[in-house]
Protein backbone atom coordinates (compact mmCIF):
# COMPACT_ATOMS: atom_id res chain seq x y z
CA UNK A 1 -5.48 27.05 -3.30
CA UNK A 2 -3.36 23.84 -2.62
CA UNK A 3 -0.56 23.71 -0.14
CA UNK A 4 2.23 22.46 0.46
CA UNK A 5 4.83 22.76 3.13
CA UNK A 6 8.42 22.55 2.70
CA UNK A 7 11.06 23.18 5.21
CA UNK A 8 14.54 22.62 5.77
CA UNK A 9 15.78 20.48 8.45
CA UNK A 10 19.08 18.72 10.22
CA UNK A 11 19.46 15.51 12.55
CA UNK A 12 19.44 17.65 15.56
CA UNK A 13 16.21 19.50 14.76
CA UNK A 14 14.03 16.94 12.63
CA UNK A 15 11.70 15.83 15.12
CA UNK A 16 10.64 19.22 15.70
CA UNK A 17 10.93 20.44 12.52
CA UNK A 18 8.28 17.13 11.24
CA UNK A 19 6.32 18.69 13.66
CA UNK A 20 6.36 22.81 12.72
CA UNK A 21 5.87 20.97 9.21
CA UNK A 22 2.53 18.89 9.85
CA UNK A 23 0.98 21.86 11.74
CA UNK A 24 2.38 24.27 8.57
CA UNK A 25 0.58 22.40 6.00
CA UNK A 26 -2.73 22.31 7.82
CA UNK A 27 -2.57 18.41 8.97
CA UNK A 28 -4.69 19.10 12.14
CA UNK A 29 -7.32 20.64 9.65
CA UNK A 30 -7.42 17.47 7.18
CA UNK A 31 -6.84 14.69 9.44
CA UNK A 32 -10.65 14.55 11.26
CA UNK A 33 -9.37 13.14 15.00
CA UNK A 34 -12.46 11.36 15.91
CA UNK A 35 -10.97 8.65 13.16
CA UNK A 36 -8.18 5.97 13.14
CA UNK A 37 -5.18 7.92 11.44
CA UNK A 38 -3.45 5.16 9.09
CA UNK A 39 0.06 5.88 8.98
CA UNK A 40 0.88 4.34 5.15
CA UNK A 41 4.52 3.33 5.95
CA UNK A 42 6.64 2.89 2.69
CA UNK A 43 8.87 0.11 2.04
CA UNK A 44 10.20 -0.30 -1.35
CA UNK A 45 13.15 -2.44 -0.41
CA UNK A 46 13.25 -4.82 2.62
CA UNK A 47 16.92 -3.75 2.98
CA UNK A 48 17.88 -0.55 4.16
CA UNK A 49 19.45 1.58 1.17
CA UNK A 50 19.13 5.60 1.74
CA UNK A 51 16.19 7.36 0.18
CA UNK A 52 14.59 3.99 -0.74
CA UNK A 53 12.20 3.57 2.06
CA UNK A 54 10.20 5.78 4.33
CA UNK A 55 13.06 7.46 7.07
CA UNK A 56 13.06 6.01 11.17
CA UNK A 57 12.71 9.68 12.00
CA UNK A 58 9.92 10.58 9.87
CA UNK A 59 7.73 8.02 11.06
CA UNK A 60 8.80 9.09 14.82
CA UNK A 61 8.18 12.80 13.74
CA UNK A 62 4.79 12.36 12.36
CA UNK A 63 3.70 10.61 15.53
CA UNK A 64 5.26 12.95 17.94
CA UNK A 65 3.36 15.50 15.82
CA UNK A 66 -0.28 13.48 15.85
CA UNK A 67 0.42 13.23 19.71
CA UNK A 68 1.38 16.80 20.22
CA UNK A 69 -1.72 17.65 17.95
CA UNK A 70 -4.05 16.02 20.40
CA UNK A 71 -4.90 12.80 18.19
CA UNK A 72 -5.08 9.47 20.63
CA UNK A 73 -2.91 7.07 20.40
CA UNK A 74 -4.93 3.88 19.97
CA UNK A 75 -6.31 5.80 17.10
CA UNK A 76 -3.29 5.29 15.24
CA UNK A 77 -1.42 2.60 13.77
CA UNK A 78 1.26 1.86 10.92
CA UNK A 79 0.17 0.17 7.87
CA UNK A 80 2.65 -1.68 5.89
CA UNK A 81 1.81 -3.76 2.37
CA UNK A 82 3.82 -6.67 0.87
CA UNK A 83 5.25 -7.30 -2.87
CA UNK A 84 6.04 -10.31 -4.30
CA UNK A 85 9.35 -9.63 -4.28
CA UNK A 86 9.52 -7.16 -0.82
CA UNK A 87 8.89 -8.79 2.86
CA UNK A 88 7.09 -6.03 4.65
CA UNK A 89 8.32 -8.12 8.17
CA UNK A 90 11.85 -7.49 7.38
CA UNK A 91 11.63 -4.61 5.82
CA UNK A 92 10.18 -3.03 9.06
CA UNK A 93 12.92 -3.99 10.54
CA UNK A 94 15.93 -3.04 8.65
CA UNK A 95 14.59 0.28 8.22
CA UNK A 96 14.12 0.41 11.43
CA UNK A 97 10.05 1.29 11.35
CA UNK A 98 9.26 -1.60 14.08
CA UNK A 99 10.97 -0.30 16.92
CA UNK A 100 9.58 3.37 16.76
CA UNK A 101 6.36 2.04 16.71
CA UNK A 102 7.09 -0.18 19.72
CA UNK A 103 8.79 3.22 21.65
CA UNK A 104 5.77 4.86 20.68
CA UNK A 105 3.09 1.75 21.33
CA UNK A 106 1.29 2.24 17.99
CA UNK A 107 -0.55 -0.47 16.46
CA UNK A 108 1.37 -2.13 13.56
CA UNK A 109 -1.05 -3.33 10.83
CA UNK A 110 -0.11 -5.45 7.69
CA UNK A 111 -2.58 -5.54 5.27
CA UNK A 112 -1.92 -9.07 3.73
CA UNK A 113 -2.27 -11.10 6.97
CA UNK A 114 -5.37 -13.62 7.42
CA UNK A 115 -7.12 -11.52 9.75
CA UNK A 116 -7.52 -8.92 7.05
CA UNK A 117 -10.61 -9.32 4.78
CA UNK A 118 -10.35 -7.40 1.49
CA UNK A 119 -13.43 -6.54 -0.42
CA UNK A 120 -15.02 -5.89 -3.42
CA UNK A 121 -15.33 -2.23 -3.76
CA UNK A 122 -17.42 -0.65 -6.58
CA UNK A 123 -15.97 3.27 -7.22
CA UNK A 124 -18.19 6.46 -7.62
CA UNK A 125 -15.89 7.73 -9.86
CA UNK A 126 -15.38 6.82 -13.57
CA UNK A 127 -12.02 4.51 -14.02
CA UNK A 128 -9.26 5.21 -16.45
CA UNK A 129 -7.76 1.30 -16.12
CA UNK A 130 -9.14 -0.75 -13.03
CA UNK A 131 -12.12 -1.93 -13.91
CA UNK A 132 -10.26 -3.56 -17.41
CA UNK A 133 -7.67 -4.51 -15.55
CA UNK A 134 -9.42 -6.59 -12.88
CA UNK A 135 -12.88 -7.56 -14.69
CA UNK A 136 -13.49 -9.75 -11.71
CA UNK A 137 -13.98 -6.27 -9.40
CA UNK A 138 -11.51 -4.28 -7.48
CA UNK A 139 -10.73 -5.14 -4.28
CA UNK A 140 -9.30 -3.34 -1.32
CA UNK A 141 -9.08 -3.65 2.06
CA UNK A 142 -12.23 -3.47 4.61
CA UNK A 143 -9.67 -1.69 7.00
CA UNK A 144 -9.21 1.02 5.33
CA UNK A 145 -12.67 2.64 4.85
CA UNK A 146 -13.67 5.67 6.86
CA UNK A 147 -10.19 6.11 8.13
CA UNK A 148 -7.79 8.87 7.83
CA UNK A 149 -4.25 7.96 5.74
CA UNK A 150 -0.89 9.81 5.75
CA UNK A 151 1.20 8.75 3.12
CA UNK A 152 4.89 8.50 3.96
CA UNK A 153 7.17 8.80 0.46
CA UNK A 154 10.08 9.58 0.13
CA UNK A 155 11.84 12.26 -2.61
CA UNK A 156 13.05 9.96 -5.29
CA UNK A 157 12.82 9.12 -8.87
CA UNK A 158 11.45 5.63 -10.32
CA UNK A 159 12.09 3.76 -13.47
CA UNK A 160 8.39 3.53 -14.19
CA UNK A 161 6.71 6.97 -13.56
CA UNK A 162 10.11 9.56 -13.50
CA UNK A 163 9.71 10.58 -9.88
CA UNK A 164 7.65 8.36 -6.81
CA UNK A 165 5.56 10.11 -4.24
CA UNK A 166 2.46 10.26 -2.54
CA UNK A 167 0.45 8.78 -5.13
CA UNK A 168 2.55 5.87 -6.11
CA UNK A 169 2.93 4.99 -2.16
CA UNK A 170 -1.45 4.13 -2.45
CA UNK A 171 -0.18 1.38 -4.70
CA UNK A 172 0.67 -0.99 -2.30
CA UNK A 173 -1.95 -0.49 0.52
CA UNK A 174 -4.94 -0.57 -2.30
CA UNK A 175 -3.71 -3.26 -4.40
CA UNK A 176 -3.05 -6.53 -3.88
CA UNK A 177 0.06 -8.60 -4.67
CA UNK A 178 -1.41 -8.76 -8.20
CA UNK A 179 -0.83 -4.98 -8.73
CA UNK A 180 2.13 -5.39 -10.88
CA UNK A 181 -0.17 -6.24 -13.68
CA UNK A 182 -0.94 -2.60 -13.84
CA UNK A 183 2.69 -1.80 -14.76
CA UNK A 184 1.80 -1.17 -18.23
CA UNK A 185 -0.73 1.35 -17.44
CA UNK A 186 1.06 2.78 -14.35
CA UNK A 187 0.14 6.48 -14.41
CA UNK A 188 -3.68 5.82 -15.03
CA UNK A 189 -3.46 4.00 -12.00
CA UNK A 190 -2.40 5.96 -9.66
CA UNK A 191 -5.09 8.52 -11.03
CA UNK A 192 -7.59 5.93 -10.58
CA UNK A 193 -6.18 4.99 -6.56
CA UNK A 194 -6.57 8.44 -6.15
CA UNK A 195 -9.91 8.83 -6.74
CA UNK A 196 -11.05 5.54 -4.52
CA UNK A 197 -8.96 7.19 -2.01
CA UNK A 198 -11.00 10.24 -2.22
CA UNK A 199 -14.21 8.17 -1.47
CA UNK A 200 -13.14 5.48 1.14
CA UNK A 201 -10.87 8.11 3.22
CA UNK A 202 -12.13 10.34 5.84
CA UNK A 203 -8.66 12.55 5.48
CA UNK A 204 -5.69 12.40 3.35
CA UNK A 205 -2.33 13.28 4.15
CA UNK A 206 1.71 13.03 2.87
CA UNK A 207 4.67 13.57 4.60
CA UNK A 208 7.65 13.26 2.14
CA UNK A 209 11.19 12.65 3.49
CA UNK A 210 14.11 14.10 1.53
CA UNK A 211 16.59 14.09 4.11
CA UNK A 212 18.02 11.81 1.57
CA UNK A 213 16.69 11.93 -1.76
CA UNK A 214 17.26 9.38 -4.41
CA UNK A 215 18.56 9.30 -7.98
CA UNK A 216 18.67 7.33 -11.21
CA UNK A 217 16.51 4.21 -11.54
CA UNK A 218 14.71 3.79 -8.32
CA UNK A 219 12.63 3.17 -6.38
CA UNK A 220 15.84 0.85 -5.37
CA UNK A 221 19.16 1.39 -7.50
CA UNK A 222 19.89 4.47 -6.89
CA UNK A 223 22.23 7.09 -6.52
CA UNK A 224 21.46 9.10 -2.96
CA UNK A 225 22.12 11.95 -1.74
CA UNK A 226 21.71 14.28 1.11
CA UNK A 227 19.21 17.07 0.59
CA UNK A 228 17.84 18.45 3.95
CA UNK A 229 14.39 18.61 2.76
CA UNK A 230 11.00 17.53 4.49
CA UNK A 231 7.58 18.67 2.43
CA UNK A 232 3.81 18.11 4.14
CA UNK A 233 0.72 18.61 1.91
CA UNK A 234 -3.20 17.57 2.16
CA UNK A 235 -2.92 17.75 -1.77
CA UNK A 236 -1.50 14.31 -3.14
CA UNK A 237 -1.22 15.98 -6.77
CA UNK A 238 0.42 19.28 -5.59
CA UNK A 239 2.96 17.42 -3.03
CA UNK A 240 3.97 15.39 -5.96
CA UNK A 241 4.60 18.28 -8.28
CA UNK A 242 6.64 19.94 -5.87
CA UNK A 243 9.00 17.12 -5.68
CA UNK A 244 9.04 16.66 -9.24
CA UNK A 245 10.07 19.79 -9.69
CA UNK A 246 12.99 20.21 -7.12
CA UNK A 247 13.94 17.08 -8.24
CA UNK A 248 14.51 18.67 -11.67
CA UNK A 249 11.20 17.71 -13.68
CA UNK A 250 8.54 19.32 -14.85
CA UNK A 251 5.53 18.33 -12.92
CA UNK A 252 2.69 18.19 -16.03
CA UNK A 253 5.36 16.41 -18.23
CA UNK A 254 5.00 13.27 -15.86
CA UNK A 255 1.30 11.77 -16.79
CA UNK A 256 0.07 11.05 -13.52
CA UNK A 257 0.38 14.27 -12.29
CA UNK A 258 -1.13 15.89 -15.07
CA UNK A 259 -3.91 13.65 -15.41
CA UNK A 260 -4.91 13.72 -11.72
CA UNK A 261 -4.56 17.33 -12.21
CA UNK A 262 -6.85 17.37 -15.47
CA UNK A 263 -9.37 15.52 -13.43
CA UNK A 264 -9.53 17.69 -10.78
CA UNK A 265 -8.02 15.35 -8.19
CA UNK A 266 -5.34 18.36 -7.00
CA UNK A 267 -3.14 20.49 -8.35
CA UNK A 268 -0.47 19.65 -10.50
CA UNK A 269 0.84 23.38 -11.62
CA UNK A 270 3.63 24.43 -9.11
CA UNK A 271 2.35 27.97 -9.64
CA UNK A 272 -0.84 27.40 -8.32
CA UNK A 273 0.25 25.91 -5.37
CA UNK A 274 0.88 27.75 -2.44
CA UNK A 275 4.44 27.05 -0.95
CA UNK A 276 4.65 27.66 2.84
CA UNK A 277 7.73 27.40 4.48
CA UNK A 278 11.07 27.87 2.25
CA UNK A 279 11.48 29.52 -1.03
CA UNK A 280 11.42 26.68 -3.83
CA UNK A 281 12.11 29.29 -6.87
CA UNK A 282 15.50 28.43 -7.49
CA UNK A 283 15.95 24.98 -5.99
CA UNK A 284 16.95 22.43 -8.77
CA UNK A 285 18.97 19.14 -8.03
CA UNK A 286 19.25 18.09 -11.86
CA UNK A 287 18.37 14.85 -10.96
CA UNK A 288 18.36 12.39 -13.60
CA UNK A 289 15.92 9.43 -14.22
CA UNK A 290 14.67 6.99 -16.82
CA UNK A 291 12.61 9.07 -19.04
CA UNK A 292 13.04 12.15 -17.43
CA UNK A 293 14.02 13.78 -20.95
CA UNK A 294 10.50 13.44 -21.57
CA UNK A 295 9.81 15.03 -18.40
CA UNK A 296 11.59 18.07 -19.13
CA UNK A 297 14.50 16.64 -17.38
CA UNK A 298 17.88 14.69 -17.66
CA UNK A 299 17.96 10.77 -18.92
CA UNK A 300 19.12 8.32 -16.97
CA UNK A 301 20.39 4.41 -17.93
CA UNK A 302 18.07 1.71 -16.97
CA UNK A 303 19.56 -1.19 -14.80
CA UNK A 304 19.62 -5.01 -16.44
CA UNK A 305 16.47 -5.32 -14.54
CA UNK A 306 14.45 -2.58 -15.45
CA UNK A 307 15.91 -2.94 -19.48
CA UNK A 308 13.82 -6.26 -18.55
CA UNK A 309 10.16 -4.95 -17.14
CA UNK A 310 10.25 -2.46 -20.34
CA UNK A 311 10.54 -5.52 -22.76
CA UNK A 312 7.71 -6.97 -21.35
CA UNK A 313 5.35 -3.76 -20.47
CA UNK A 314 6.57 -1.35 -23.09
CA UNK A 315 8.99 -3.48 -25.94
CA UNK A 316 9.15 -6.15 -28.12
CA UNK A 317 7.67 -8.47 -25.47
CA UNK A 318 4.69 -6.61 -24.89
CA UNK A 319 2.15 -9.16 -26.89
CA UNK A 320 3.79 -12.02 -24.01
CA UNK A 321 3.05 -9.90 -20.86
CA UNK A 322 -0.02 -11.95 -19.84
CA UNK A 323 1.49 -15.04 -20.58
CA UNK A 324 4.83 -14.53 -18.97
CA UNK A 325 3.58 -12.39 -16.13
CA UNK A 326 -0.55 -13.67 -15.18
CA UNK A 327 -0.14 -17.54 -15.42
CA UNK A 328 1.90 -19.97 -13.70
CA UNK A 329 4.94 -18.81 -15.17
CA UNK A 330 5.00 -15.52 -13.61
CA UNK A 331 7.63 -16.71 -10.88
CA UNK A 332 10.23 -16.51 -12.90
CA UNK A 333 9.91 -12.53 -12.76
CA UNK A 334 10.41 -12.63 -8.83
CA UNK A 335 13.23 -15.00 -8.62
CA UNK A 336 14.54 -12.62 -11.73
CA UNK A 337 14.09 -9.27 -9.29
CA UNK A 338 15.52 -10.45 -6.46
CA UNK A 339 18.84 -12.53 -8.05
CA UNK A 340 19.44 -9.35 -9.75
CA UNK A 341 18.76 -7.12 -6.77
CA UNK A 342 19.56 -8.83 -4.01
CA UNK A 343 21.94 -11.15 -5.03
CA UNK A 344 23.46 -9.17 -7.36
CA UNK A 345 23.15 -5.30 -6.94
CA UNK A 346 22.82 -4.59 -3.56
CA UNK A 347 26.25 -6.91 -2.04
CA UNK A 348 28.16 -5.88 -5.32
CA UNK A 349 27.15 -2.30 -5.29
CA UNK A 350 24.61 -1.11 -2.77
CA UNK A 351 26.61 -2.46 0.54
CA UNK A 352 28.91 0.18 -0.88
CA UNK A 353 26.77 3.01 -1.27
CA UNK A 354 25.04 2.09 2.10
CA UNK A 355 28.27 2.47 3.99
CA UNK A 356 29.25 5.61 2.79
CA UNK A 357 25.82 7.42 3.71
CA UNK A 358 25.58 5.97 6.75
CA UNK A 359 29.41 7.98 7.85
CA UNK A 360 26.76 11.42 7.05
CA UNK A 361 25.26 13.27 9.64
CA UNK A 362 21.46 11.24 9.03
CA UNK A 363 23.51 8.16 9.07
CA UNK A 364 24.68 8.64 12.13
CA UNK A 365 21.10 9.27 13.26
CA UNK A 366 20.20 6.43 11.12
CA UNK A 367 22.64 4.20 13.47
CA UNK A 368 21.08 5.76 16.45
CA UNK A 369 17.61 3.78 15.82
């Protein structure tokens, strides 16, 4: 049966508690030590905005707990991806992700630099969407085989898939800045990453932060909001569902969950899945997100932006996507993103938001970085 691990936590305990949590959901028994232990860092926005990107003291408390588990040091690093519209290098640094790796003296890989060779990787398993997608052959990097990965999520929702987790945070470190031509067939995807990840990977591994969780439509314009909540799990599919449905959702309403559960890739049924730590029965935060009606949830409003990426993946402008997104036109979609969210959103609203999480308790900690 499929585990996962879910615990309740505050500032003054969290390191501790990320480390009670790894050993709870059986991270010594996935994680194989004689490998290199990947530590799949997530940055979703290369500002810091609460819930967005993976927490300062998560990525301390999973290496605290690797180090009190016994696994060496220069056996692990931190392994950050780039978007065409995120910068990894300052990312790591507003969230504050560079210096705990520094404290710590953990190897801090980015996947995009020269010294990084990606190749051409042929999958055992039969592909929902790749192999249309890129007819030239997928490609991934050399790195990454035979190692061991712990994904690093955060609990929030997201304007393309309801709720982002575990599987959504292989995105970045298995596809290259070309992924976002997979929009349109988002949930297959992440099946599909899933299933490479299950072949290249010696161990796989999430720890999900909700110490702040996020709301509305993320993985950047959010609403967050403090929830106390750290969850551990070996199953990608089953750590998933559990945040879907805290988060409000029901788990096999939300295609990639179900269809990584169809396929046997983990569990997707929340009463299947073994729940160690707190009682999740009656937790509910009624979270709302853009199409979470159709996930058994509530609805959320899309932002200007993401009223945009539907035109062109899901609307009237599907029959241009190619054009307007896979030739030399497709700039015009980054300078789009960022004007609206970085020139726009985040000083006009965000800055806002930002200031009044970081007077909480984790903000304080957040300072404390």
């Amino acid at each position: 049966m499929s585990k996962v691990a879910v615990l309740t936590t505050r500032p003054e305990t969290v390191l501790d508690d990320y480390r009670r949590l790894f050993a709870l959901a059986g991270g010594p028994e996935a994680l194989p030590k004689e490998h290199t232990t990947c530590l799949k860092i997530n940055i979703s926005w290369e500002k810091f905005f609460p819930a967005c990107s993976t927490t300062p003291w998560q990525l301390d408390g999973v290496i605290r707990a690797l180090l009190a588990s016994g696994y060496a040091k220069k056996e692990i690093c931190g392994v950050h991806n780039r978007t065409v519209v995120v910068s990894a290098e300052k990312g790591e640094i507003a969230n504050k992700h560079k210096p705990v790796l520094e404290k710590h003296g953990i190897a801090n890989v980015h996947l995009y630099r020269p010294e990084i060779e990606w190749i051409r990787y042929e999958p055992k398993g039969r592909m929902l969407v790749l192999n249309d997608i890129y007819p030239d052959g997928i490609r991934i990097p050399k790195f990454l085989l035979g190692t061991n990965i712990i994904h690093l999520p955060t609990v929030k929702t997201h304007v393309f898939t309801v709720i982002t987790g575990a599987m959504k945070n292989a995105f970045g470190g298995l596809l290259n800045e070309n992924r976002h031509w997979t929009h349109r067939v988002i949930h297959e995807t992440l099946v599909d990453l899933l299933t490479i990840q299950k072949e290249i990977h010696k161990g796989i591994f999430a720890v999900m932060d909700g110490t702040f969780a996020g709301e509305g439509p993320g993985p950047r314009c959010m609403k967050p909001h403090v929830k106390n909540v750290i969850l551990a799990s070996a199953d990608q599919v089953a750590i998933d569902a559990v945040s879907a449905k805290i988060q409000g959702f029901d788990p096999l309403k939300i295609d990639f969950i179900r269809l990584a559960h169809e396929k046997g890739l983990g569990c997707g049924d929340v009463r299947k899945i073994e729940i160690a730590g707190e009682d999740i029965a009656k937790l509910n935060y009624g979270f709302c997100a853009v199409n979470g009606g159709k996930a058994g949830g509530k609805e959320c409003g899309r932002t200007f932006a993401s009223r945009g990426q539907h035109m062109i993946y899901h609307g009237w402008l599907k029959p241009l996507e190619k054009f307007l997104l896979q030739t030399v036109l497709a700039p015009w979609s980054y300078i789009a993103s960022r004007a609206y969210h970085d020139v726009y959103w985040y000083p006009c609203r965000g800055k806002k938001i930002v200031s009044e999480m970081l007077k909480t308790e984790w903000g304080k900690l957040f300072r404390s970085y």
